[in-house]
PDB file of N, CA and C in Angstrom:
ATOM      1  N   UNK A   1     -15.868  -9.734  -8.492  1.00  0.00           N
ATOM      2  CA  UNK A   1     -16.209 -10.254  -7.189  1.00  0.00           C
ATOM      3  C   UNK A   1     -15.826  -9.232  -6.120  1.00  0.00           C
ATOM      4  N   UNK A   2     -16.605  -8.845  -5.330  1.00  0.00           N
ATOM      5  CA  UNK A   2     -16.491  -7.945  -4.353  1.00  0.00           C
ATOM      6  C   UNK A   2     -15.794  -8.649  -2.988  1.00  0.00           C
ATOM      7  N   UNK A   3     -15.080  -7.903  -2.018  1.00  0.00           N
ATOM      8  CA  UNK A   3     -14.690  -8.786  -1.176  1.00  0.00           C
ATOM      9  C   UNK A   3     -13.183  -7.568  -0.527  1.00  0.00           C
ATOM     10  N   UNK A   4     -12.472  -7.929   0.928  1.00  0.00           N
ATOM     11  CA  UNK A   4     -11.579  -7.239   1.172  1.00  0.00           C
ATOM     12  C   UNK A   4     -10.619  -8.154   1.282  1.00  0.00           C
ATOM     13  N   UNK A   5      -9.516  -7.740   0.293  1.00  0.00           N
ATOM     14  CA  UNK A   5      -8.018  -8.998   1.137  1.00  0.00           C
ATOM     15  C   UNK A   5      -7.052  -8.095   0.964  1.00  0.00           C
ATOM     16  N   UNK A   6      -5.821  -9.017   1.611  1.00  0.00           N
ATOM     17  CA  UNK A   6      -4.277  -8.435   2.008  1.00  0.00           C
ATOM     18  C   UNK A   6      -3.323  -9.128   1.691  1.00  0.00           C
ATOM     19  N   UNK A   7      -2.433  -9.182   1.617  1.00  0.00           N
ATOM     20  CA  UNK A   7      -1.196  -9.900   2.371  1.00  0.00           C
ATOM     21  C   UNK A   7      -0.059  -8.875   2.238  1.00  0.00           C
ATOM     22  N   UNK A   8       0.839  -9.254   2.876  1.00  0.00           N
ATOM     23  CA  UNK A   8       2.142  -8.627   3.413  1.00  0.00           C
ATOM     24  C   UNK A   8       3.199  -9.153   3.621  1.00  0.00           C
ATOM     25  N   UNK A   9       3.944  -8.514   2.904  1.00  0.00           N
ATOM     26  CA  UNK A   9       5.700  -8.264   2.034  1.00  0.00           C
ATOM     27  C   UNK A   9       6.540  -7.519   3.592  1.00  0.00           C
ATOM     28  N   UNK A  10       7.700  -8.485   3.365  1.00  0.00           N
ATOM     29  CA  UNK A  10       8.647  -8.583   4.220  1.00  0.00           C
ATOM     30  C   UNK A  10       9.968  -7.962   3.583  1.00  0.00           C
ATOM     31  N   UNK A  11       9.957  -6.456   3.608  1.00  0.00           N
ATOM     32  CA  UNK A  11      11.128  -6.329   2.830  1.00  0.00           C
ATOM     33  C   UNK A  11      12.407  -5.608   3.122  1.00  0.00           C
ATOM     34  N   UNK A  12      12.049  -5.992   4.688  1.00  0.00           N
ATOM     35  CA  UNK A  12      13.900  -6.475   5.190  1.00  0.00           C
ATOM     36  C   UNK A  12      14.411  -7.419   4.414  1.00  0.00           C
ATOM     37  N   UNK A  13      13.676  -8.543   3.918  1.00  0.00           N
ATOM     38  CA  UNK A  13      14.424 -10.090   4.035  1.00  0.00           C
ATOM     39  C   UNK A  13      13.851 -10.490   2.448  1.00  0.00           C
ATOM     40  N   UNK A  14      12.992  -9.391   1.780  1.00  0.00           N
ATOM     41  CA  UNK A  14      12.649  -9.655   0.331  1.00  0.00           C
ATOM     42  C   UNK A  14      12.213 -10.424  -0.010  1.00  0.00           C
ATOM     43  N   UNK A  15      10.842 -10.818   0.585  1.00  0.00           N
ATOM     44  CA  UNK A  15      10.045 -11.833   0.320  1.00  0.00           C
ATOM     45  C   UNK A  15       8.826 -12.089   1.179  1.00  0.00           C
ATOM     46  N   UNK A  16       7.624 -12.984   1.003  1.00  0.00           N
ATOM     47  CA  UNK A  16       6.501 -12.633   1.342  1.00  0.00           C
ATOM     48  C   UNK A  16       6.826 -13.206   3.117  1.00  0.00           C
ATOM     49  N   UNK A  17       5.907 -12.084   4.228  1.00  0.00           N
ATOM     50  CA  UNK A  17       6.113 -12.540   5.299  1.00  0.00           C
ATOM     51  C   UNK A  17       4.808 -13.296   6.030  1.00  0.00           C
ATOM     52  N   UNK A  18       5.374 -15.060   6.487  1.00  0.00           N
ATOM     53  CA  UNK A  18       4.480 -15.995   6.564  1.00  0.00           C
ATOM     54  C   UNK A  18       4.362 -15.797   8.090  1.00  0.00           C
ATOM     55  N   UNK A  19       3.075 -16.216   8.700  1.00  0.00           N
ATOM     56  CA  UNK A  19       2.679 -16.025  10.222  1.00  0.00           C
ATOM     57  C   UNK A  19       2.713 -14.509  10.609  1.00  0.00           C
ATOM     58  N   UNK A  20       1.913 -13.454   9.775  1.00  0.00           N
ATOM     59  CA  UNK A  20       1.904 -12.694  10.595  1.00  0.00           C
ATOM     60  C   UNK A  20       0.732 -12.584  10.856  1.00  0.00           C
ATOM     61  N   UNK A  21       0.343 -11.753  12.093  1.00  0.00           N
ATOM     62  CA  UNK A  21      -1.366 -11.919  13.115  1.00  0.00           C
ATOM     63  C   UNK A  21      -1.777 -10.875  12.133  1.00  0.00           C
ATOM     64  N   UNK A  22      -3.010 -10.927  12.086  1.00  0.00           N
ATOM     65  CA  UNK A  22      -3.635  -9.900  12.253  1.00  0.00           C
ATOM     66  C   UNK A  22      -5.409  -9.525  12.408  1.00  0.00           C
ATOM     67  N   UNK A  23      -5.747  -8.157  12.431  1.00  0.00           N
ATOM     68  CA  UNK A  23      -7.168  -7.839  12.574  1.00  0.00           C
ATOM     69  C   UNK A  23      -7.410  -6.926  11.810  1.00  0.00           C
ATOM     70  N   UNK A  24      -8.792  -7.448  11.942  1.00  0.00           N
ATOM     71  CA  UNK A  24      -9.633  -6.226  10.619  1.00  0.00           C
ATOM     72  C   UNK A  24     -10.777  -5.552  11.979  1.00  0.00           C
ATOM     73  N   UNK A  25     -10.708  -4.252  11.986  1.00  0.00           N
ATOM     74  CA  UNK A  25     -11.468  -3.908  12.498  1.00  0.00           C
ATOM     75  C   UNK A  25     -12.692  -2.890  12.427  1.00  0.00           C
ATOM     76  N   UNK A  26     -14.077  -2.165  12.934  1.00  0.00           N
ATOM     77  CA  UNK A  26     -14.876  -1.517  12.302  1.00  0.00           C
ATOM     78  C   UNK A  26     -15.231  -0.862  13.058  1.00  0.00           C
ATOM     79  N   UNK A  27     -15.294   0.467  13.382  1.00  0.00           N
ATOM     80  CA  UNK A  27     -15.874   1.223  14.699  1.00  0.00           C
ATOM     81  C   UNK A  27     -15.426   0.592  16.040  1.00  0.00           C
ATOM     82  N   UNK A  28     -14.457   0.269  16.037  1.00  0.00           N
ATOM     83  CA  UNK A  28     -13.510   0.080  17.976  1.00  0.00           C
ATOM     84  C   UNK A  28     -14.107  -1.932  17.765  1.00  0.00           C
ATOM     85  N   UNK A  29     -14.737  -2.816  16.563  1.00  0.00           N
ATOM     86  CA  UNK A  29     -14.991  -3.877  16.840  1.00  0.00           C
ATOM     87  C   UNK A  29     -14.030  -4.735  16.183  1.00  0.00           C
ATOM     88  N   UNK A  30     -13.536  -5.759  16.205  1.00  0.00           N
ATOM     89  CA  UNK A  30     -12.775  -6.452  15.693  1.00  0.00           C
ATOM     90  C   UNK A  30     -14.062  -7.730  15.192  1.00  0.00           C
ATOM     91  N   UNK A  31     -13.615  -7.562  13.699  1.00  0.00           N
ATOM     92  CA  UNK A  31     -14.665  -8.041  12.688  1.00  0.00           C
ATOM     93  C   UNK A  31     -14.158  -9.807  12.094  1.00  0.00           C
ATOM     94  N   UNK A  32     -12.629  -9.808  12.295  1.00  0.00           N
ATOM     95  CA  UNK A  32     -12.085 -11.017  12.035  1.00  0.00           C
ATOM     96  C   UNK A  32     -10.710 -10.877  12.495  1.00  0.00           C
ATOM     97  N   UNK A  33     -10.086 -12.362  12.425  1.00  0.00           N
ATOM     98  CA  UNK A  33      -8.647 -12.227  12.784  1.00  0.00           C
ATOM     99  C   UNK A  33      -8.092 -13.431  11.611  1.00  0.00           C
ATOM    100  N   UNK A  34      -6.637 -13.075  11.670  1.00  0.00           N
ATOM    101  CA  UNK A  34      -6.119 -14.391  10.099  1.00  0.00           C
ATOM    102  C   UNK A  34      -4.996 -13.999  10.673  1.00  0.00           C
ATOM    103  N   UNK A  35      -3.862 -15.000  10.211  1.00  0.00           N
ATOM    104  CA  UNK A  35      -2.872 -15.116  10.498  1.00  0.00           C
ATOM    105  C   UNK A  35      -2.233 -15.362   8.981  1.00  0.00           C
ATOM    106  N   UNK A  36      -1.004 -14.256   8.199  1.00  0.00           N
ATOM    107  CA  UNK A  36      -0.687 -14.543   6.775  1.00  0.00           C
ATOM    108  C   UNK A  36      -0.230 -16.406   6.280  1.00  0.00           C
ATOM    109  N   UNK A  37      -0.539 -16.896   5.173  1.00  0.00           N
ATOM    110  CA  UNK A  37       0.168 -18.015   5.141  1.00  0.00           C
ATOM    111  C   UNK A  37       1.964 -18.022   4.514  1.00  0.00           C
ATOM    112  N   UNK A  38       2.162 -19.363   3.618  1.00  0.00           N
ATOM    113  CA  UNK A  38       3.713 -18.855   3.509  1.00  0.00           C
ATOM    114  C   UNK A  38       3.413 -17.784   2.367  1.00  0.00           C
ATOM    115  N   UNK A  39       2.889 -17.579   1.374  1.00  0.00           N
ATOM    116  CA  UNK A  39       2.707 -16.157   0.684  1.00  0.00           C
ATOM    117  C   UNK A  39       2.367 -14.838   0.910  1.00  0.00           C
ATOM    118  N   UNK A  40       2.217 -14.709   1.766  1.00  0.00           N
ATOM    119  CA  UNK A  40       2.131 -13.907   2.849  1.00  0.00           C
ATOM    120  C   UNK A  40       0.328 -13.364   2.808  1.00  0.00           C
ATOM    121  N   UNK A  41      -0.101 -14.104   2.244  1.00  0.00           N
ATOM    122  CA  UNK A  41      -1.505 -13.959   2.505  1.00  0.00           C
ATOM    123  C   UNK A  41      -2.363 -14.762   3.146  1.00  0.00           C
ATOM    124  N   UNK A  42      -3.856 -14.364   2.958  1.00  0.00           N
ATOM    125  CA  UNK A  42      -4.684 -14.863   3.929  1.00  0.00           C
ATOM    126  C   UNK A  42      -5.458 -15.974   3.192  1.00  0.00           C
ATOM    127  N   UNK A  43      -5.598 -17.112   4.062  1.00  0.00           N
ATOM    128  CA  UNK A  43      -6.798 -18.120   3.034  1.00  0.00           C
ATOM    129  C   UNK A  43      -7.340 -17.918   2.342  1.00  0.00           C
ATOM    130  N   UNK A  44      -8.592 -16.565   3.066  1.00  0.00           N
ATOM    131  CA  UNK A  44      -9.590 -16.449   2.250  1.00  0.00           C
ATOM    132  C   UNK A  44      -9.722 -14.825   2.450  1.00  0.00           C
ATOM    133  N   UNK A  45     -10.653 -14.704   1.573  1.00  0.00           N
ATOM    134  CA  UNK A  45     -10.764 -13.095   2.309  1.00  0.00           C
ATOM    135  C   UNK A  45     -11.106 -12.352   3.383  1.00  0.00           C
ATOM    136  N   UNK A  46     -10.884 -11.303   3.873  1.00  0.00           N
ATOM    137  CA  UNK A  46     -11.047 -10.946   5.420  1.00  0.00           C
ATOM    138  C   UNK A  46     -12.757 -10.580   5.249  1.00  0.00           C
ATOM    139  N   UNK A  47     -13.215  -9.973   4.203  1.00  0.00           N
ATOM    140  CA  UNK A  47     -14.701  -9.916   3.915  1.00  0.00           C
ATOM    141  C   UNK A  47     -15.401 -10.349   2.515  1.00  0.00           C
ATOM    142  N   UNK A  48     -16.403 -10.049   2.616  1.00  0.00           N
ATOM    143  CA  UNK A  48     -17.135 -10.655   1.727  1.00  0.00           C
ATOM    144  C   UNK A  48     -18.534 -10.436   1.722  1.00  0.00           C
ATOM    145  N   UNK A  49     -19.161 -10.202   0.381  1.00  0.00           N
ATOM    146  CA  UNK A  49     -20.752 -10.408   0.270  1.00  0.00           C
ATOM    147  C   UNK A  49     -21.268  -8.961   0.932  1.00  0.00           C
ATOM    148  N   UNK A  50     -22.209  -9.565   1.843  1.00  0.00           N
ATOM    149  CA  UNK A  50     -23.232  -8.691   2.651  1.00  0.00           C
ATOM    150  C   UNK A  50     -22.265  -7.921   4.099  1.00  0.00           C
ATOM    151  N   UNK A  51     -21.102  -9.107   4.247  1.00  0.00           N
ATOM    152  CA  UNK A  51     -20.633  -8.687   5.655  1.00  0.00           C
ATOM    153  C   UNK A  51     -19.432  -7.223   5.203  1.00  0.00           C
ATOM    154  N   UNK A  52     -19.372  -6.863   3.877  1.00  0.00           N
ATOM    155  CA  UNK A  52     -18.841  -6.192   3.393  1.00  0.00           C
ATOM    156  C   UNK A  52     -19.528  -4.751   2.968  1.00  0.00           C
ATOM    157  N   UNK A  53     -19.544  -3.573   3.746  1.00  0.00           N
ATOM    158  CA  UNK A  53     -20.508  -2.521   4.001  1.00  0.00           C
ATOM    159  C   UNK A  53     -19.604  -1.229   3.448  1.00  0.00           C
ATOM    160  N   UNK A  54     -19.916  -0.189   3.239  1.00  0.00           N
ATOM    161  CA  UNK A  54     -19.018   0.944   3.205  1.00  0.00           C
ATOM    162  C   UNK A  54     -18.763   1.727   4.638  1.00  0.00           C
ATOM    163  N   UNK A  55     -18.195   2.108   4.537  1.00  0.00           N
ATOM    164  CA  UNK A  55     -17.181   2.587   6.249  1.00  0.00           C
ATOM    165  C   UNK A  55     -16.388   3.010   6.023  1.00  0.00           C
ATOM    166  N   UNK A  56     -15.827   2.941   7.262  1.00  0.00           N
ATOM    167  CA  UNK A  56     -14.214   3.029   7.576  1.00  0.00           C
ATOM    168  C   UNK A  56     -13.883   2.010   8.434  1.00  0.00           C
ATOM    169  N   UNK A  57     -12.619   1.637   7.736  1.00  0.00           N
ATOM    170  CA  UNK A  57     -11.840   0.651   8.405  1.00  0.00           C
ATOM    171  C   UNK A  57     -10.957   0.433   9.146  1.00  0.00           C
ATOM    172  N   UNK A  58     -10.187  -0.592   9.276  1.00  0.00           N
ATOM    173  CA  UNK A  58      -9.141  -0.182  10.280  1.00  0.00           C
ATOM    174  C   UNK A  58      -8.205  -1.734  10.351  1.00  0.00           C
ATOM    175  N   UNK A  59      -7.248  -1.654   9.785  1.00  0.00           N
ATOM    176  CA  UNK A  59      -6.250  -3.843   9.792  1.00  0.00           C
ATOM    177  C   UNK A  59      -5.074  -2.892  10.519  1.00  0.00           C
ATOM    178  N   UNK A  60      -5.381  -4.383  11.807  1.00  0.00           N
ATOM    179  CA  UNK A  60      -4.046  -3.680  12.263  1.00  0.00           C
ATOM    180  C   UNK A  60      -2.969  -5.404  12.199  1.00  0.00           C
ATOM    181  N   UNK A  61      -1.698  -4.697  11.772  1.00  0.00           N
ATOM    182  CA  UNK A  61      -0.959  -6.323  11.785  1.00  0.00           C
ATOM    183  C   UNK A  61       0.366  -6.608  12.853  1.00  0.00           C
ATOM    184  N   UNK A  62       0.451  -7.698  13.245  1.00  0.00           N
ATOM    185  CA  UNK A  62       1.491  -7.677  14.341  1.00  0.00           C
ATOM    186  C   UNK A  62       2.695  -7.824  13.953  1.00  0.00           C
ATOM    187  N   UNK A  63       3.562  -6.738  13.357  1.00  0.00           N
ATOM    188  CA  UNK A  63       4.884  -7.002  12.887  1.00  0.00           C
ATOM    189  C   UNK A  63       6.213  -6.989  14.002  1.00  0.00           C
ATOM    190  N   UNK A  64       5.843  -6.648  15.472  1.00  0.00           N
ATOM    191  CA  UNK A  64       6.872  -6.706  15.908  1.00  0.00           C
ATOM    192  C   UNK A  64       7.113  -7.977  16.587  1.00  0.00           C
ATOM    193  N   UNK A  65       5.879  -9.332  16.468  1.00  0.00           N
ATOM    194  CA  UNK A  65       6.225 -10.181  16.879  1.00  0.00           C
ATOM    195  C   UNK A  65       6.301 -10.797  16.343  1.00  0.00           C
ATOM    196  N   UNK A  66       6.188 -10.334  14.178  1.00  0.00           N
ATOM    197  CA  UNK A  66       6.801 -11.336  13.477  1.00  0.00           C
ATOM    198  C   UNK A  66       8.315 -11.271  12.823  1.00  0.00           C
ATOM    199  N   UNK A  67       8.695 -10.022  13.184  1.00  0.00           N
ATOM    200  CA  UNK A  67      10.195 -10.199  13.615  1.00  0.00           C
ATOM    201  C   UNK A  67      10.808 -10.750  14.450  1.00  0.00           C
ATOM    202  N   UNK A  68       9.919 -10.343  15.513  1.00  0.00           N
ATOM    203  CA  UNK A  68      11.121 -11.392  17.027  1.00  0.00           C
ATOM    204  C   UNK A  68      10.763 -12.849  16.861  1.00  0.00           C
ATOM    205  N   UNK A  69      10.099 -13.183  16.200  1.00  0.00           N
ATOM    206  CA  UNK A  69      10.070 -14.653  15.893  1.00  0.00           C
ATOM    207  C   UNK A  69      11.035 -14.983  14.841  1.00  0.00           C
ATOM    208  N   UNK A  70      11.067 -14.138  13.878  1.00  0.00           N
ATOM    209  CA  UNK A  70      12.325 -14.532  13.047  1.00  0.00           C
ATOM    210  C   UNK A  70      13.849 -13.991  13.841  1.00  0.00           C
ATOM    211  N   UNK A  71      13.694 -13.853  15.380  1.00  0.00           N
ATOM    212  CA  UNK A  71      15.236 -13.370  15.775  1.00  0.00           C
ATOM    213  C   UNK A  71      15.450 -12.223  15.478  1.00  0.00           C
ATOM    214  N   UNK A  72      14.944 -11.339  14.847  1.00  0.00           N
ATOM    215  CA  UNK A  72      15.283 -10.375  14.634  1.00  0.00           C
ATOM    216  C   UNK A  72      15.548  -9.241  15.494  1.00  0.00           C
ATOM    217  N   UNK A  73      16.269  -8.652  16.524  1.00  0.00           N
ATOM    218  CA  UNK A  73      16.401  -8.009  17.640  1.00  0.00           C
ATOM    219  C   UNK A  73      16.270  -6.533  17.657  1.00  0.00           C
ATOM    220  N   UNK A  74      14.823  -6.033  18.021  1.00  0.00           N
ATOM    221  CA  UNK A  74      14.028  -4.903  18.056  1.00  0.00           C
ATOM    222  C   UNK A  74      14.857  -4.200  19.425  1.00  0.00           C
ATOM    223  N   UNK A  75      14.664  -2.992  19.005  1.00  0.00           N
ATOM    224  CA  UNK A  75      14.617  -2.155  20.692  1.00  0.00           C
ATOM    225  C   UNK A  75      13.413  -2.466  21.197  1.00  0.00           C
ATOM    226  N   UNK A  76      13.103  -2.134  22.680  1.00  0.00           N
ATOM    227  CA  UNK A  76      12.153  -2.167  23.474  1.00  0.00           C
ATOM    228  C   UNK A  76      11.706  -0.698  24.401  1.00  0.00           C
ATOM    229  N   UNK A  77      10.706  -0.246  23.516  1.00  0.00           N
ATOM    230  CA  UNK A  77       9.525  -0.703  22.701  1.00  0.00           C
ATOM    231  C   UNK A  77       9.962  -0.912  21.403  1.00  0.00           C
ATOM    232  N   UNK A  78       9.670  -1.809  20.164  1.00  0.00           N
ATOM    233  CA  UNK A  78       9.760  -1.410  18.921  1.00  0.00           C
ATOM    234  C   UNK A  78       9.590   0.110  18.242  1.00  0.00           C
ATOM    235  N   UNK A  79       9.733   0.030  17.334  1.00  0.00           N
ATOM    236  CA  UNK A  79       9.515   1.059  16.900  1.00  0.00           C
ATOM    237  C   UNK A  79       8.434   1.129  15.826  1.00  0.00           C
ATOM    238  N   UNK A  80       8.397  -0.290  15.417  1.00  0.00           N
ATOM    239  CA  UNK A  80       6.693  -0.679  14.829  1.00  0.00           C
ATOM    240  C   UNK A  80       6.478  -2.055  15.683  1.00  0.00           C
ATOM    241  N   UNK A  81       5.857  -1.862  16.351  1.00  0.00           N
ATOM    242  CA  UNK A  81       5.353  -3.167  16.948  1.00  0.00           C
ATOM    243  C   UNK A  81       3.503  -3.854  16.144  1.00  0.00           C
ATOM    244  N   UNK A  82       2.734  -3.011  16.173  1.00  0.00           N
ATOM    245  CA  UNK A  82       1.565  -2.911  15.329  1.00  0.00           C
ATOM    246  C   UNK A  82       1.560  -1.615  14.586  1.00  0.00           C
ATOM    247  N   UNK A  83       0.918  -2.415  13.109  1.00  0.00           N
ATOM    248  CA  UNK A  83       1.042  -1.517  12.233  1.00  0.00           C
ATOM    249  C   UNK A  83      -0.430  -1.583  11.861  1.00  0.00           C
ATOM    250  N   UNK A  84      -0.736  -0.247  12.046  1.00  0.00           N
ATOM    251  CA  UNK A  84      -2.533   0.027  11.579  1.00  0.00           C
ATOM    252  C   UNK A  84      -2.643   0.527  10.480  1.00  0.00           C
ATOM    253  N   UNK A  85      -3.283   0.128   9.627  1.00  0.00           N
ATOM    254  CA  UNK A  85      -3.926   0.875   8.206  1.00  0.00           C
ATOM    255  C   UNK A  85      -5.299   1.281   8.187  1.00  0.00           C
ATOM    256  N   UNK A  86      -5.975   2.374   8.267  1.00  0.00           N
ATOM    257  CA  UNK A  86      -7.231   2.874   8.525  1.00  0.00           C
ATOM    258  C   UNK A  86      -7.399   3.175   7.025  1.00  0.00           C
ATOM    259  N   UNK A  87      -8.563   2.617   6.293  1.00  0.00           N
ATOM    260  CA  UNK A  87      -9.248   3.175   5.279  1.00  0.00           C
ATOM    261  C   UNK A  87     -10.523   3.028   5.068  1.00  0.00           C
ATOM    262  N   UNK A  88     -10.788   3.344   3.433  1.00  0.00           N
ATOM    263  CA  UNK A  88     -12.285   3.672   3.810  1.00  0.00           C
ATOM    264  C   UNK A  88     -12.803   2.753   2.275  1.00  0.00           C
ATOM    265  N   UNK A  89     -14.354   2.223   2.201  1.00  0.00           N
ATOM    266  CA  UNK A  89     -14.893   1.352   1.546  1.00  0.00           C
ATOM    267  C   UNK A  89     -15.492   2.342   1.026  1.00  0.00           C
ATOM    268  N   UNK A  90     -15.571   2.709  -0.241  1.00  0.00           N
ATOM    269  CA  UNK A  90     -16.855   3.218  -0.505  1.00  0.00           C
ATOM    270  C   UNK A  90     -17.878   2.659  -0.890  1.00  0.00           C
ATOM    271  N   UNK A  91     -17.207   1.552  -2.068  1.00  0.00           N
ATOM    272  CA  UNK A  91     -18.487   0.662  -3.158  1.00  0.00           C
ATOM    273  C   UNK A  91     -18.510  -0.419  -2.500  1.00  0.00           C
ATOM    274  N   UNK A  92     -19.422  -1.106  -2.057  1.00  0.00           N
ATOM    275  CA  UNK A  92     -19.516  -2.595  -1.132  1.00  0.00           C
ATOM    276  C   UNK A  92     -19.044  -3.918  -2.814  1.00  0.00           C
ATOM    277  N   UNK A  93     -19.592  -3.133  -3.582  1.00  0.00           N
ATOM    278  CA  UNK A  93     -20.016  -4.107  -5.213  1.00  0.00           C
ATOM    279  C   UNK A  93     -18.440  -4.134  -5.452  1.00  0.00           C
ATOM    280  N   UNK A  94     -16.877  -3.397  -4.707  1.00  0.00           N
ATOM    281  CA  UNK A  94     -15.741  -3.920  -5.574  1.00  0.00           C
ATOM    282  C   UNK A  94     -15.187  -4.799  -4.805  1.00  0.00           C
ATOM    283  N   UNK A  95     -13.965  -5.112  -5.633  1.00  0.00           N
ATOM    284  CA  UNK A  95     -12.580  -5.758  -4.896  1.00  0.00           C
ATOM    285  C   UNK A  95     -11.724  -4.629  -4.324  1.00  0.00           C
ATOM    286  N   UNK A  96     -11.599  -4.580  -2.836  1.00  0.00           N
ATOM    287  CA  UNK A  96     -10.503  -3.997  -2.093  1.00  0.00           C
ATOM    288  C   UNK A  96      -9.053  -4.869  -1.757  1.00  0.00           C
ATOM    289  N   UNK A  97      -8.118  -4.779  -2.419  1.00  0.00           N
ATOM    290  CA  UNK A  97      -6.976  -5.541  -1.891  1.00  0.00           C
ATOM    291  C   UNK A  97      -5.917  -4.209  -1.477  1.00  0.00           C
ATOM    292  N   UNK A  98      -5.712  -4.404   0.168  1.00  0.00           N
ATOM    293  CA  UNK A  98      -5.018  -3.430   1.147  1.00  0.00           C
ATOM    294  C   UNK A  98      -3.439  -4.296   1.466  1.00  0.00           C
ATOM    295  N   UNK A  99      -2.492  -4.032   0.687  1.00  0.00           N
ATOM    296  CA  UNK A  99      -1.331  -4.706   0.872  1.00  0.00           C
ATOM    297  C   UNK A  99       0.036  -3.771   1.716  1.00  0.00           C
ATOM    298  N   UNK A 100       0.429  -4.504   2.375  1.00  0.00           N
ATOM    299  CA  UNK A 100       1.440  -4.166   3.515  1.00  0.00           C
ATOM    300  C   UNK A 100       3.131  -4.386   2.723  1.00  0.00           C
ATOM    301  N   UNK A 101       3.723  -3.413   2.780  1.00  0.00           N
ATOM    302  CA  UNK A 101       5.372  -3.833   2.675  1.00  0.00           C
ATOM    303  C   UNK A 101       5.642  -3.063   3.442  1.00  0.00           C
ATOM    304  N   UNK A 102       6.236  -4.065   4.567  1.00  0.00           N
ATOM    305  CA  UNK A 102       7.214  -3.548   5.839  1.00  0.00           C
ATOM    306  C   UNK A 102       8.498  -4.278   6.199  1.00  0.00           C
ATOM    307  N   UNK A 103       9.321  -3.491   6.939  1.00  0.00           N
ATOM    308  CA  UNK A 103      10.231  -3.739   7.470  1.00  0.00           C
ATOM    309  C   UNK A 103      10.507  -3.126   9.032  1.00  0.00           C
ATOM    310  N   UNK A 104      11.434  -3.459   9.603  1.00  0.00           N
ATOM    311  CA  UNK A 104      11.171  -2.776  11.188  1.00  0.00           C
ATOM    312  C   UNK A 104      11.223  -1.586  11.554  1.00  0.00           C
ATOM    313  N   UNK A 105      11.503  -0.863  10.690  1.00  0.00           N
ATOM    314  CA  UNK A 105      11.510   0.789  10.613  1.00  0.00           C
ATOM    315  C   UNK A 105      10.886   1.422   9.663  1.00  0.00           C
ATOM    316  N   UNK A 106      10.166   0.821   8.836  1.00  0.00           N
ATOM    317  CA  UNK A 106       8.854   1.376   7.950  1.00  0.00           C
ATOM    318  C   UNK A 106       8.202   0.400   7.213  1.00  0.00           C
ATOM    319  N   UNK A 107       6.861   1.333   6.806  1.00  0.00           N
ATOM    320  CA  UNK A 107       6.075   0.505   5.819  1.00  0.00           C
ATOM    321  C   UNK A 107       5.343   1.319   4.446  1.00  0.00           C
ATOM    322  N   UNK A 108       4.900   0.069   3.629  1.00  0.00           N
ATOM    323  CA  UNK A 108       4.248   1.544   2.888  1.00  0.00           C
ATOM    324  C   UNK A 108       2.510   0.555   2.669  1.00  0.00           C
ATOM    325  N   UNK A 109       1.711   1.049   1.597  1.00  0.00           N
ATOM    326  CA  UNK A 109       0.271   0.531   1.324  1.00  0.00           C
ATOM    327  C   UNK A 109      -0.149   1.291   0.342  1.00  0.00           C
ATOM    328  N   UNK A 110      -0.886   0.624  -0.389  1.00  0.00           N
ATOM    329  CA  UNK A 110      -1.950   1.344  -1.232  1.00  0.00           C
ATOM    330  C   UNK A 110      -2.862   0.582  -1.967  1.00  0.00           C
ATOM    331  N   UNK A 111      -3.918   0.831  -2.669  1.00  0.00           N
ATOM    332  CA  UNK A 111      -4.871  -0.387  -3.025  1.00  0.00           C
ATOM    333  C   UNK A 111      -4.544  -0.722  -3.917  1.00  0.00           C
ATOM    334  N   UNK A 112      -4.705  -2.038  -4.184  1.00  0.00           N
ATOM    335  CA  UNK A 112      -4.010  -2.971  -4.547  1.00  0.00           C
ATOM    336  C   UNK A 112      -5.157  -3.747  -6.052  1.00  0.00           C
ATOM    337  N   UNK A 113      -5.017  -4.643  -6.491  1.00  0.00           N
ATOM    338  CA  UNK A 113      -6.316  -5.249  -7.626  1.00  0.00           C
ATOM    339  C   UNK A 113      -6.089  -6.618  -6.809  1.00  0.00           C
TER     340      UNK A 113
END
């Protein structure tokens, strides 16, 4: 099944991080928005089918306001406040899963099954 998903790992606190924002975006457009659930993923997938093209991409996620919601006390500015992952689709026909492990001073990614 072809299609793009995510979710994202909280690993200050070692475990999946629930409510965080985010966007998928495509040439400067914002294509969808989801917010993670408690597994730190998304309902459904961010794409799918036909609406799923080769490009370049772009998820950006709001981690510095899903720390300060957990209390967590950032400098100002953060030092990750949004975290962007730019990549690229080649085959529309696979599964892309783009997964996030962050914490307030780094992150990492790579594709995922």
């Amino acid at each position: 099944m072809s299609g793009l998903t995510t979710h994202v790992l909280d690993t200050m606190h070692g475990r999946p991080a629930a409510g965080v924002a985010l966007r998928l975006c495509r040439g400067g457009e914002v294509l969808t928005r989801a917010v993670t659930n408690a597994d730190g993923r998304c309902d459904s997938p961010l794409l799918t089918g036909e609406a799923l093209a080769p490009g370049a991409y772009r998820l950006e996620f709001e981690v510095g306001a899903y720390y300060r919601g957990l209390g967590v006390i950032l400098a100002e500015p953060a030092f990750l406040d949004i975290v962007a992952l730019e990549f690229g689709i080649a085959d529309a026909a696979s599964h892309y899963h783009v997964p996030l492990l962050v914490s307030p001073y780094g992150y990492s990614t790579y594709r995922g099954s």
